[in-house]
PDB file of N, CA and C in Angstrom:
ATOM      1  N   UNK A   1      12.468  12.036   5.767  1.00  0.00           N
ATOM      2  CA  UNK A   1      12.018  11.068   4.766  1.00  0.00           C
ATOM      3  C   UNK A   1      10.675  11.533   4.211  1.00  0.00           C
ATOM      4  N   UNK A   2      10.489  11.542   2.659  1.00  0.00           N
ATOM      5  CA  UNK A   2       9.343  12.049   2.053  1.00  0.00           C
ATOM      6  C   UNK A   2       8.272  10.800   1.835  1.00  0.00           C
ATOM      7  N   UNK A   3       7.524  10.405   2.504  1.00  0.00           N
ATOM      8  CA  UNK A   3       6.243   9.786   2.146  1.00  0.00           C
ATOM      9  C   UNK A   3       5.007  10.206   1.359  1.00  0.00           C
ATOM     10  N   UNK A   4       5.093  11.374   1.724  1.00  0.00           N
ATOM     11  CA  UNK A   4       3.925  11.782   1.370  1.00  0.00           C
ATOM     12  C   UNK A   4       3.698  12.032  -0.101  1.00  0.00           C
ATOM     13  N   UNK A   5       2.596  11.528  -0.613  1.00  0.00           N
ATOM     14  CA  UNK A   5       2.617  11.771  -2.240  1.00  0.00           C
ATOM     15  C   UNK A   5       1.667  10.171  -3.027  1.00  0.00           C
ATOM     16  N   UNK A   6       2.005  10.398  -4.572  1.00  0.00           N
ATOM     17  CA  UNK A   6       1.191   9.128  -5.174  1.00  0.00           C
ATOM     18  C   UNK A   6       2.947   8.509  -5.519  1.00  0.00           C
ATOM     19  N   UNK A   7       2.124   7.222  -5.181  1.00  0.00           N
ATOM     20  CA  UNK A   7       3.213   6.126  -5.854  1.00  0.00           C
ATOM     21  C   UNK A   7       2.178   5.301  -6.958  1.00  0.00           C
ATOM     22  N   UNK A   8       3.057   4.571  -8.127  1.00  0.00           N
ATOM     23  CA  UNK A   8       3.117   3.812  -8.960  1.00  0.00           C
ATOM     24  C   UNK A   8       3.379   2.576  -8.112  1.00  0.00           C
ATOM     25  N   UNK A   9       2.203   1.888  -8.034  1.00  0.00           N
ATOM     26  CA  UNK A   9       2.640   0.205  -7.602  1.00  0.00           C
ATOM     27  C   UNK A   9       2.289  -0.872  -7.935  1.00  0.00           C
ATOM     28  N   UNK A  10       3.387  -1.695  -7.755  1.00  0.00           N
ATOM     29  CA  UNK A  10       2.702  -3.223  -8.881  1.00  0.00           C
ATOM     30  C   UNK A  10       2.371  -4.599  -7.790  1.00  0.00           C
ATOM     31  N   UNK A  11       1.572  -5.170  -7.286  1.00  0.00           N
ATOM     32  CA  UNK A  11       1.275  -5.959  -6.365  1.00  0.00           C
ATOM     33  C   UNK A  11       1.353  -7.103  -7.349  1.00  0.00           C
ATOM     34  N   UNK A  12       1.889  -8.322  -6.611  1.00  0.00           N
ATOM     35  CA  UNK A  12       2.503  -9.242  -7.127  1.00  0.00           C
ATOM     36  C   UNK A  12       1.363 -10.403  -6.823  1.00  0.00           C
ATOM     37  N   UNK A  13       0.145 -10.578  -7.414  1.00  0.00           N
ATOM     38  CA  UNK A  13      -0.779 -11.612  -6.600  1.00  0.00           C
ATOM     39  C   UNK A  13      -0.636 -13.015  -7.225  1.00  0.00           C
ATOM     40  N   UNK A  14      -1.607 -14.034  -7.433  1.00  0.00           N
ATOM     41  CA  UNK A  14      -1.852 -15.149  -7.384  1.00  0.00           C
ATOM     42  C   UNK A  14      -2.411 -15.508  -8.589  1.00  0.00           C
ATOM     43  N   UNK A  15      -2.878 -13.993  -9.296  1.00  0.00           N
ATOM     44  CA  UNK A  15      -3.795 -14.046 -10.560  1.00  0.00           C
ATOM     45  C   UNK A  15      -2.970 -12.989 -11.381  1.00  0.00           C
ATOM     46  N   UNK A  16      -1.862 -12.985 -10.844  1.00  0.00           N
ATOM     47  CA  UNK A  16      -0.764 -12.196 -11.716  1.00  0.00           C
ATOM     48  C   UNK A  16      -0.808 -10.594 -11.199  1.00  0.00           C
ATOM     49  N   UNK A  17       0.263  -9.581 -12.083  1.00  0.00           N
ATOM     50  CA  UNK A  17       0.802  -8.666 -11.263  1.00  0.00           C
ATOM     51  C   UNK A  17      -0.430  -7.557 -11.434  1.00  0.00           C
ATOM     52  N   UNK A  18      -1.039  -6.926 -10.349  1.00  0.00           N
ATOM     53  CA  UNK A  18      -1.810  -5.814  -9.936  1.00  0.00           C
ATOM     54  C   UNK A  18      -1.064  -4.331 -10.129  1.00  0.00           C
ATOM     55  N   UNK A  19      -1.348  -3.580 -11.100  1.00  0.00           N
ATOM     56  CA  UNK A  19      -0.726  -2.034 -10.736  1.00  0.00           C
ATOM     57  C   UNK A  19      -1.844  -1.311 -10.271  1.00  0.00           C
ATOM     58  N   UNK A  20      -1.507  -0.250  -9.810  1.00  0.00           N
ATOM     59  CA  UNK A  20      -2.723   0.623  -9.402  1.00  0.00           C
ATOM     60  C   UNK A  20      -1.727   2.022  -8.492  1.00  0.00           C
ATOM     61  N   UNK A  21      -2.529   2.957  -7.749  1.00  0.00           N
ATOM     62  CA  UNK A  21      -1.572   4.230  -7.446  1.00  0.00           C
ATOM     63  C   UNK A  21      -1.810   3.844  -5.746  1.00  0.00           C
ATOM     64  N   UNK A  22      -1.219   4.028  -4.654  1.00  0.00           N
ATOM     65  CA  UNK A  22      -0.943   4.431  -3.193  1.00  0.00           C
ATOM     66  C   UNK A  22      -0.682   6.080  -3.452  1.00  0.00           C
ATOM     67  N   UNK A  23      -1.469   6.467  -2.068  1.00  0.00           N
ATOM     68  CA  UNK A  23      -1.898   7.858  -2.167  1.00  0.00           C
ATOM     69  C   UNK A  23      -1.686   8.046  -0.896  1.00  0.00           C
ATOM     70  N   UNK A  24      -0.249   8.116  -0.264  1.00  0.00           N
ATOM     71  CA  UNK A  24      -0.076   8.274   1.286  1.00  0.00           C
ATOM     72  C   UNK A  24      -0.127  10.034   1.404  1.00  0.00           C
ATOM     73  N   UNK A  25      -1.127  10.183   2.445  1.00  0.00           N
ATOM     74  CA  UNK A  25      -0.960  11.475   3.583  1.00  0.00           C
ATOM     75  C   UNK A  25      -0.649  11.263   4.691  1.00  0.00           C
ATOM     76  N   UNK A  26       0.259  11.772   5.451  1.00  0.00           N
ATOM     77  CA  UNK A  26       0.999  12.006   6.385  1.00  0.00           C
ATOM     78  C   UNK A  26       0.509  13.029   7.259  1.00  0.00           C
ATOM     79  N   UNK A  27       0.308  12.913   8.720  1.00  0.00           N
ATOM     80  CA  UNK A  27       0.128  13.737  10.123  1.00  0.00           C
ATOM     81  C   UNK A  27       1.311  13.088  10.911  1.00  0.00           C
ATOM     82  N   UNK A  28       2.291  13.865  10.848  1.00  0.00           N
ATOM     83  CA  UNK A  28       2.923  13.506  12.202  1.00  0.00           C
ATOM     84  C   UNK A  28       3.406  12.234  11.817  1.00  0.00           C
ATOM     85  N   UNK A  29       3.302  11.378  12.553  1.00  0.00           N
ATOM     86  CA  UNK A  29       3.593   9.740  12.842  1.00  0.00           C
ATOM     87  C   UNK A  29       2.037   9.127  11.712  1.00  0.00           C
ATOM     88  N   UNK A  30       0.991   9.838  12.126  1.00  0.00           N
ATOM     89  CA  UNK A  30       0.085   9.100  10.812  1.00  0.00           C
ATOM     90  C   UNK A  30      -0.156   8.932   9.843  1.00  0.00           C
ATOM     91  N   UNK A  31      -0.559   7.848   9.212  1.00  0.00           N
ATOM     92  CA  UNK A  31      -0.430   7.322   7.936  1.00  0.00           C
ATOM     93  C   UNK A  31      -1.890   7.787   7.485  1.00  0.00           C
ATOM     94  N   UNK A  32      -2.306   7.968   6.442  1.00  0.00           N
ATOM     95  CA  UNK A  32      -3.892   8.061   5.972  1.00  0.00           C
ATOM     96  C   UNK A  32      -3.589   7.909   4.178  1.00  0.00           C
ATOM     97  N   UNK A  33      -5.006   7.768   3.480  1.00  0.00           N
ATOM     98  CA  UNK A  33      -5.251   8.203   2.190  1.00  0.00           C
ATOM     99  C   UNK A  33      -5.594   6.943   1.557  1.00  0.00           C
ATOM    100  N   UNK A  34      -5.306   6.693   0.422  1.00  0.00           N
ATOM    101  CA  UNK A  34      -5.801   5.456  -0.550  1.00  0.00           C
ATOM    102  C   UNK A  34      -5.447   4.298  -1.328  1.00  0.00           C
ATOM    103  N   UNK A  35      -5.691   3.150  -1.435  1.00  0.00           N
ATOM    104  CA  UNK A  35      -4.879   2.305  -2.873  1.00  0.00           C
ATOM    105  C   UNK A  35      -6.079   2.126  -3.500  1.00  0.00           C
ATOM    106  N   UNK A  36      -5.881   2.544  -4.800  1.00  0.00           N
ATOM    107  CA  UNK A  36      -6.633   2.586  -5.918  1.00  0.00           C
ATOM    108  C   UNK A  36      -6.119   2.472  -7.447  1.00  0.00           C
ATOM    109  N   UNK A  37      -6.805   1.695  -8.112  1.00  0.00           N
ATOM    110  CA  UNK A  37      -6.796   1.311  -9.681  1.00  0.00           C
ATOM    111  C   UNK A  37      -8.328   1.989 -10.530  1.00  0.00           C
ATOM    112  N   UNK A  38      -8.244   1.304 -11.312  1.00  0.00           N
ATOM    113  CA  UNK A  38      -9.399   1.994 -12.315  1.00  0.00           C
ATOM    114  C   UNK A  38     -10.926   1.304 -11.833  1.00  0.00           C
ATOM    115  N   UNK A  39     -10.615   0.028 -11.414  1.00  0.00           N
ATOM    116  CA  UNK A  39     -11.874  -0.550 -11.183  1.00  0.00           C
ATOM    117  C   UNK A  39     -12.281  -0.032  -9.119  1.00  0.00           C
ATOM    118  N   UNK A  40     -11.158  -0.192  -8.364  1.00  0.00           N
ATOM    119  CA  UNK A  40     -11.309  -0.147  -6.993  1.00  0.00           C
ATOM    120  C   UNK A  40     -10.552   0.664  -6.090  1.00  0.00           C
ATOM    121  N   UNK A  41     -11.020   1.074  -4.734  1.00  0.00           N
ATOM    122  CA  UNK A  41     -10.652   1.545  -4.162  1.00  0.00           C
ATOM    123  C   UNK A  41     -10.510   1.026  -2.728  1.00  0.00           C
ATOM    124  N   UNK A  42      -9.682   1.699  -1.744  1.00  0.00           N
ATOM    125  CA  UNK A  42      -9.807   1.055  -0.465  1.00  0.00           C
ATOM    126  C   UNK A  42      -8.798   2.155   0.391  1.00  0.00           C
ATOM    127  N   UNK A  43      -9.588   2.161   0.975  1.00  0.00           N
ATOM    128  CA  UNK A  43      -8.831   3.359   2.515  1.00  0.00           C
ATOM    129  C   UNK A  43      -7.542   3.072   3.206  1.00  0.00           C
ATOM    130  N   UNK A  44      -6.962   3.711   3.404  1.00  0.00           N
ATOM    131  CA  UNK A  44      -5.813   3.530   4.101  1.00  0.00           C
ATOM    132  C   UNK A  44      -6.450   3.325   6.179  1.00  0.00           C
ATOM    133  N   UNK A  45      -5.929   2.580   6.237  1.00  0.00           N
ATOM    134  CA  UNK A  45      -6.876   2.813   7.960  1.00  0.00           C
ATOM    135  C   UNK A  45      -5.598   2.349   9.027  1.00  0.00           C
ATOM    136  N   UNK A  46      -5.558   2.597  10.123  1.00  0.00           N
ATOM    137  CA  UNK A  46      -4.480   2.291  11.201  1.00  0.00           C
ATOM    138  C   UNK A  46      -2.994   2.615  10.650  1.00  0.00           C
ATOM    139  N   UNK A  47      -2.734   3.452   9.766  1.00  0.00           N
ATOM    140  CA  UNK A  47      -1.182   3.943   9.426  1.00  0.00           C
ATOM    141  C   UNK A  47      -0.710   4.661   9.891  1.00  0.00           C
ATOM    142  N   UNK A  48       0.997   3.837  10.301  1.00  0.00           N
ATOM    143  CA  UNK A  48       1.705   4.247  10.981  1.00  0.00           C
ATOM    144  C   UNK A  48       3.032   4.407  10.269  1.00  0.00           C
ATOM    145  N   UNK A  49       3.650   5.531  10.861  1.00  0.00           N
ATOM    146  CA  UNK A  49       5.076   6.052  10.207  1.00  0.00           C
ATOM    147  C   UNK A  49       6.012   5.694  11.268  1.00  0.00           C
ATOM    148  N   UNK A  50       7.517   4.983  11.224  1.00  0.00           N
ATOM    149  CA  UNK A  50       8.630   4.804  12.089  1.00  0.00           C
ATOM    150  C   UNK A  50       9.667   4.891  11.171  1.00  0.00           C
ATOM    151  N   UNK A  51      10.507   6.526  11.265  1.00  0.00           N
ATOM    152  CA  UNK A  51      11.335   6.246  10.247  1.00  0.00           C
ATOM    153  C   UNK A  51      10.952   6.220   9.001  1.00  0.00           C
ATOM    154  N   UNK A  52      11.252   5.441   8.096  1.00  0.00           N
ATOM    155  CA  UNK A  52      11.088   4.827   6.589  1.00  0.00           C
ATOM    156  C   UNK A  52       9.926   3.724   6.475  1.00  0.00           C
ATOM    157  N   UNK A  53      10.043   3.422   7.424  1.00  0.00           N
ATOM    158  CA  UNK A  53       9.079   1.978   7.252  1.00  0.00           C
ATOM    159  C   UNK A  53       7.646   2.589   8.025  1.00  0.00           C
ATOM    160  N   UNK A  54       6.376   2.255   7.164  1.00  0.00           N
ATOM    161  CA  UNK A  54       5.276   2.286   7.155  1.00  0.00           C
ATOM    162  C   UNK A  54       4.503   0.492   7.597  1.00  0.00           C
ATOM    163  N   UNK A  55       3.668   0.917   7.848  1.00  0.00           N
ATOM    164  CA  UNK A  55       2.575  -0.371   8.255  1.00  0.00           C
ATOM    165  C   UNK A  55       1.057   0.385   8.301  1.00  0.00           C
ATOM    166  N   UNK A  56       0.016  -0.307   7.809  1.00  0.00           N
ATOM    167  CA  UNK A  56      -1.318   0.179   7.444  1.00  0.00           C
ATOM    168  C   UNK A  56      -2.177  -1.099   7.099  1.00  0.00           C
ATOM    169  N   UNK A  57      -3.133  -0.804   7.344  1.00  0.00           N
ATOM    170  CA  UNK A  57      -4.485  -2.114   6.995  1.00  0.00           C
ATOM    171  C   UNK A  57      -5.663  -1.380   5.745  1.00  0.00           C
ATOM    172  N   UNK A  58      -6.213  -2.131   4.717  1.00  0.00           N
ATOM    173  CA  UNK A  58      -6.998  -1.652   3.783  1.00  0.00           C
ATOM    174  C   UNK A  58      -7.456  -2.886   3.378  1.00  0.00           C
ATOM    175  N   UNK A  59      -8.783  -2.824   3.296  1.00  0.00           N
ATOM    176  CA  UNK A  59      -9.832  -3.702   2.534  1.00  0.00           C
ATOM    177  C   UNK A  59     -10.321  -3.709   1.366  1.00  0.00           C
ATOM    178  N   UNK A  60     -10.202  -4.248   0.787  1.00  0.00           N
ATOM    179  CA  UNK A  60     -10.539  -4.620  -0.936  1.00  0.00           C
ATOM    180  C   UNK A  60     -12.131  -5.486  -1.429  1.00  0.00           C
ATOM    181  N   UNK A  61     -12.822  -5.037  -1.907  1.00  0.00           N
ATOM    182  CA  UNK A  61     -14.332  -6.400  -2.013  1.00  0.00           C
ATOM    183  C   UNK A  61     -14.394  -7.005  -3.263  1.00  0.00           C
ATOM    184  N   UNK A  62     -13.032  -6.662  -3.860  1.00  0.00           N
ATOM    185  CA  UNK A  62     -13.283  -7.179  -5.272  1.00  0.00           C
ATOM    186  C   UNK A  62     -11.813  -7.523  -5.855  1.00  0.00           C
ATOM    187  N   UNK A  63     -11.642  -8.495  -6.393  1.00  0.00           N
ATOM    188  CA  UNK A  63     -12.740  -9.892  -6.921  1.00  0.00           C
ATOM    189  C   UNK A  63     -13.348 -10.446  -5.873  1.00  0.00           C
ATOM    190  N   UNK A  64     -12.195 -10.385  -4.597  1.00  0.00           N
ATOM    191  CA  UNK A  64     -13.181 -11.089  -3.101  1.00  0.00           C
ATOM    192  C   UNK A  64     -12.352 -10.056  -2.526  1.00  0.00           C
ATOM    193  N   UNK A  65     -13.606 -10.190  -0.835  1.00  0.00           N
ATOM    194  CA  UNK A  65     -13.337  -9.122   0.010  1.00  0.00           C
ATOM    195  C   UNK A  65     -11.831  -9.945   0.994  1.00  0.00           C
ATOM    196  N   UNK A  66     -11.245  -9.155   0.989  1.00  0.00           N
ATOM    197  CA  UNK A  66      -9.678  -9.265   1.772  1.00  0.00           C
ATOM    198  C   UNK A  66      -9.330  -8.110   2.685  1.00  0.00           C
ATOM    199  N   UNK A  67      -9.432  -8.698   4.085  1.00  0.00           N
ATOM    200  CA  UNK A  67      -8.301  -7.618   4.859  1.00  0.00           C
ATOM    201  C   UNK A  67      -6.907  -7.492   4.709  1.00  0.00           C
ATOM    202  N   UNK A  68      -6.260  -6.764   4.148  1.00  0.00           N
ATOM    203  CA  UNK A  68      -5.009  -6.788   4.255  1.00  0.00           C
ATOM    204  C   UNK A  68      -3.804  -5.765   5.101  1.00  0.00           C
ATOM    205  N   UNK A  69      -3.063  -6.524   5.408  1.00  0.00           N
ATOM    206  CA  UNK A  69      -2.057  -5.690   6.301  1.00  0.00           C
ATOM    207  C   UNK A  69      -0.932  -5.253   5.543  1.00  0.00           C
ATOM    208  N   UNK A  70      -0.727  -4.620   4.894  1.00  0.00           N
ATOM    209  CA  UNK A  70       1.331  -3.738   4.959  1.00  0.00           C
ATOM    210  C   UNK A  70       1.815  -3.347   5.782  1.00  0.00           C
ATOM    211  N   UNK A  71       3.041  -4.033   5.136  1.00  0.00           N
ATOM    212  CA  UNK A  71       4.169  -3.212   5.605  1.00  0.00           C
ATOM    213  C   UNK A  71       4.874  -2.455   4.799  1.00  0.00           C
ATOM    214  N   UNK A  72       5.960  -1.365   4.431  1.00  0.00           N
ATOM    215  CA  UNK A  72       6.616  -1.166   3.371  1.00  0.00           C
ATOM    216  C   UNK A  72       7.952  -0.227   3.764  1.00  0.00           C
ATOM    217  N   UNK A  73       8.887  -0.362   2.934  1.00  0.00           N
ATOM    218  CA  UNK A  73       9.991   0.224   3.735  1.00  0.00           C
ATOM    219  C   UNK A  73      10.342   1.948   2.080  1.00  0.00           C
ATOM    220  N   UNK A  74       9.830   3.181   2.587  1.00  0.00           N
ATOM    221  CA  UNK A  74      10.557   3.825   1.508  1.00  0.00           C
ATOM    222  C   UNK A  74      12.206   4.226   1.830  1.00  0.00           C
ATOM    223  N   UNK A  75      12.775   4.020   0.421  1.00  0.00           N
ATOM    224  CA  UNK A  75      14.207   4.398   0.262  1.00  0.00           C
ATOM    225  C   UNK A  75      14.240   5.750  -0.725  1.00  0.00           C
ATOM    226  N   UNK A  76      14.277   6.958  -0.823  1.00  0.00           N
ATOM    227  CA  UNK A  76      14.505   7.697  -1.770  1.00  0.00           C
ATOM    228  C   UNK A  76      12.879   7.857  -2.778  1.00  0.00           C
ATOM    229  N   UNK A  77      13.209   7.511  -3.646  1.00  0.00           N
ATOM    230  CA  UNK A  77      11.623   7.568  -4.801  1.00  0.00           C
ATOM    231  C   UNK A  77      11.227   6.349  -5.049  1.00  0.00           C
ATOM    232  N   UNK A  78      11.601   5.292  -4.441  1.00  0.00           N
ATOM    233  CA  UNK A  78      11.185   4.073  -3.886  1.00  0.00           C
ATOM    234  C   UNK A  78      10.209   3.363  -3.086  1.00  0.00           C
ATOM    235  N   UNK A  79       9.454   2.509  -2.955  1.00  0.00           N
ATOM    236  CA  UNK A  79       8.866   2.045  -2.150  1.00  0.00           C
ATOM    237  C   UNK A  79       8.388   0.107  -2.704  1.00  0.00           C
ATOM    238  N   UNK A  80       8.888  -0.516  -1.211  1.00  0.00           N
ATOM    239  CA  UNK A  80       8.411  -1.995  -1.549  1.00  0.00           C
ATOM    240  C   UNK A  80       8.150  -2.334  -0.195  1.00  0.00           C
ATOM    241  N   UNK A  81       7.383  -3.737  -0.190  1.00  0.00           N
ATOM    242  CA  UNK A  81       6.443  -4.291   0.947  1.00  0.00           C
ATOM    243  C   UNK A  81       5.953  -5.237   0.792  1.00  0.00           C
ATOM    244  N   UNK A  82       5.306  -5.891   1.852  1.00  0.00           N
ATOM    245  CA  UNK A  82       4.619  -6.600   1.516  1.00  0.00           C
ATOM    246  C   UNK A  82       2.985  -6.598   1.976  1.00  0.00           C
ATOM    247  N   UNK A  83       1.961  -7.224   1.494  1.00  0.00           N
ATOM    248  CA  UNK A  83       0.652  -6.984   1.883  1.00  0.00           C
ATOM    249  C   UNK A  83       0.263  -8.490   2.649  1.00  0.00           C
ATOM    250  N   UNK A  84      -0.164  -8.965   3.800  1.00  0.00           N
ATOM    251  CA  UNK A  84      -0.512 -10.156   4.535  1.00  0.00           C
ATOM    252  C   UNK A  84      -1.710 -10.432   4.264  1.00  0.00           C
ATOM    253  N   UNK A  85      -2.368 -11.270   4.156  1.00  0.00           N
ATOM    254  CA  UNK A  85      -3.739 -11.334   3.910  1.00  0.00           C
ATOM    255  C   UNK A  85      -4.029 -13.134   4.236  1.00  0.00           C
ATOM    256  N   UNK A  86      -5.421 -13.061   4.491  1.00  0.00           N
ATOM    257  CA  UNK A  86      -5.802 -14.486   4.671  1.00  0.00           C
ATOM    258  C   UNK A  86      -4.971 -15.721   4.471  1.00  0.00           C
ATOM    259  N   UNK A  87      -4.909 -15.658   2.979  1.00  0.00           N
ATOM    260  CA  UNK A  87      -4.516 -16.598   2.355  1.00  0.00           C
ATOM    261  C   UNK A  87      -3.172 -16.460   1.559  1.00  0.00           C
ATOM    262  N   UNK A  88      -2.383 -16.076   2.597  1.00  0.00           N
ATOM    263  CA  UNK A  88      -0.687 -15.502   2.379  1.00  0.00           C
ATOM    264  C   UNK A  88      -0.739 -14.564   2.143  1.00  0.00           C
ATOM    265  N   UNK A  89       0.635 -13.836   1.571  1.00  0.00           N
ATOM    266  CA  UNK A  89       0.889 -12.514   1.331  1.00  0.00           C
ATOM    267  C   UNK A  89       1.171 -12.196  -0.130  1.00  0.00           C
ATOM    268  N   UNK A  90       1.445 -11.073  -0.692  1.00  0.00           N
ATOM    269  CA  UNK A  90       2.053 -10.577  -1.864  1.00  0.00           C
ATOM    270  C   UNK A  90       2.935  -9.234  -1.989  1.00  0.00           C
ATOM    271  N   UNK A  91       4.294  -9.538  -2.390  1.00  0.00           N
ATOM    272  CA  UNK A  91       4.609  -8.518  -2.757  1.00  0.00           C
ATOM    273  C   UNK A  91       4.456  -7.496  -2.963  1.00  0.00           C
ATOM    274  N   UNK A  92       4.980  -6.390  -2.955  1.00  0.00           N
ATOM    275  CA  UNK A  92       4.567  -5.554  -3.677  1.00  0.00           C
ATOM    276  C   UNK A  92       5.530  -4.184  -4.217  1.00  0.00           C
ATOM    277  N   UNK A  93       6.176  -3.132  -5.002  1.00  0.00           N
ATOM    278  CA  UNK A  93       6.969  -2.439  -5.277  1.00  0.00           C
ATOM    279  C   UNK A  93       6.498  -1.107  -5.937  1.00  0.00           C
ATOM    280  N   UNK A  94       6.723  -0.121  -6.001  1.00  0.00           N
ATOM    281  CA  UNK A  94       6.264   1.130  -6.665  1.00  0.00           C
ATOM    282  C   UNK A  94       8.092   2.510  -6.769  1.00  0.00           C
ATOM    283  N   UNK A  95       7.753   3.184  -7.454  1.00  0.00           N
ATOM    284  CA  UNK A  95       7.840   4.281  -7.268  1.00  0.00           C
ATOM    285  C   UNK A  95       7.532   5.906  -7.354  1.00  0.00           C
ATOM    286  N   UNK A  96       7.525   6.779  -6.945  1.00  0.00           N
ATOM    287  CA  UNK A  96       6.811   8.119  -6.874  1.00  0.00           C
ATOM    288  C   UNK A  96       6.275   8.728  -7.963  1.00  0.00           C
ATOM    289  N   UNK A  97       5.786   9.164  -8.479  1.00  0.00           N
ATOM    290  CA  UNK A  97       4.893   9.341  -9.040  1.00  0.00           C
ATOM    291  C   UNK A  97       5.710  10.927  -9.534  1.00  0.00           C
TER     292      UNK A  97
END
């Protein structure tokens, strides 16, 4: 299964839909690299690979600061998930770049 690479993704929030790029690098079983748009950025931190399905934590400080957790399952040039955070979760969908 190919993870590794930029995805196109659209996060589904509360203040309407977020695009921006996921920038997964891959070691082994580890997850690393970035989600980023034009205004922000945020680290990929604790990512893990099983199979297809990924899980990772990244912090955001803007508009407000949010820990958030994914999950995401890739199929082919695909990728969807969801992100957990405080105050529920959001969607989210892309594909490869």
């Amino acid at each position: 299964m190919m993870v590794q690479g930029k995805w196109n993704v659209t996060i589904k929030t509360p203040v309407g839909d977020k695009t921006g790029t996921l920038d997964l690098i891959v070691d082994g079983a580890r997850l690393t690299g970035s989600l980023y748009d034009a205004d922000h950025i945020a680290a990929i931190n604790d990512g893990k690979i099983q199979g297809n399905k990924l899980t990772w934590s990244a912090t955001i400080t803007g508009p407000m600061r949010l820990n958030l957790k994914f999950t995401a399952t890739v199929e082919a040039d695909r990728i969807d998930g969801t992100a957990r955070h405080l105050l529920g979760s959001a969607q989210f969908s892309g594909s490869r770049v």
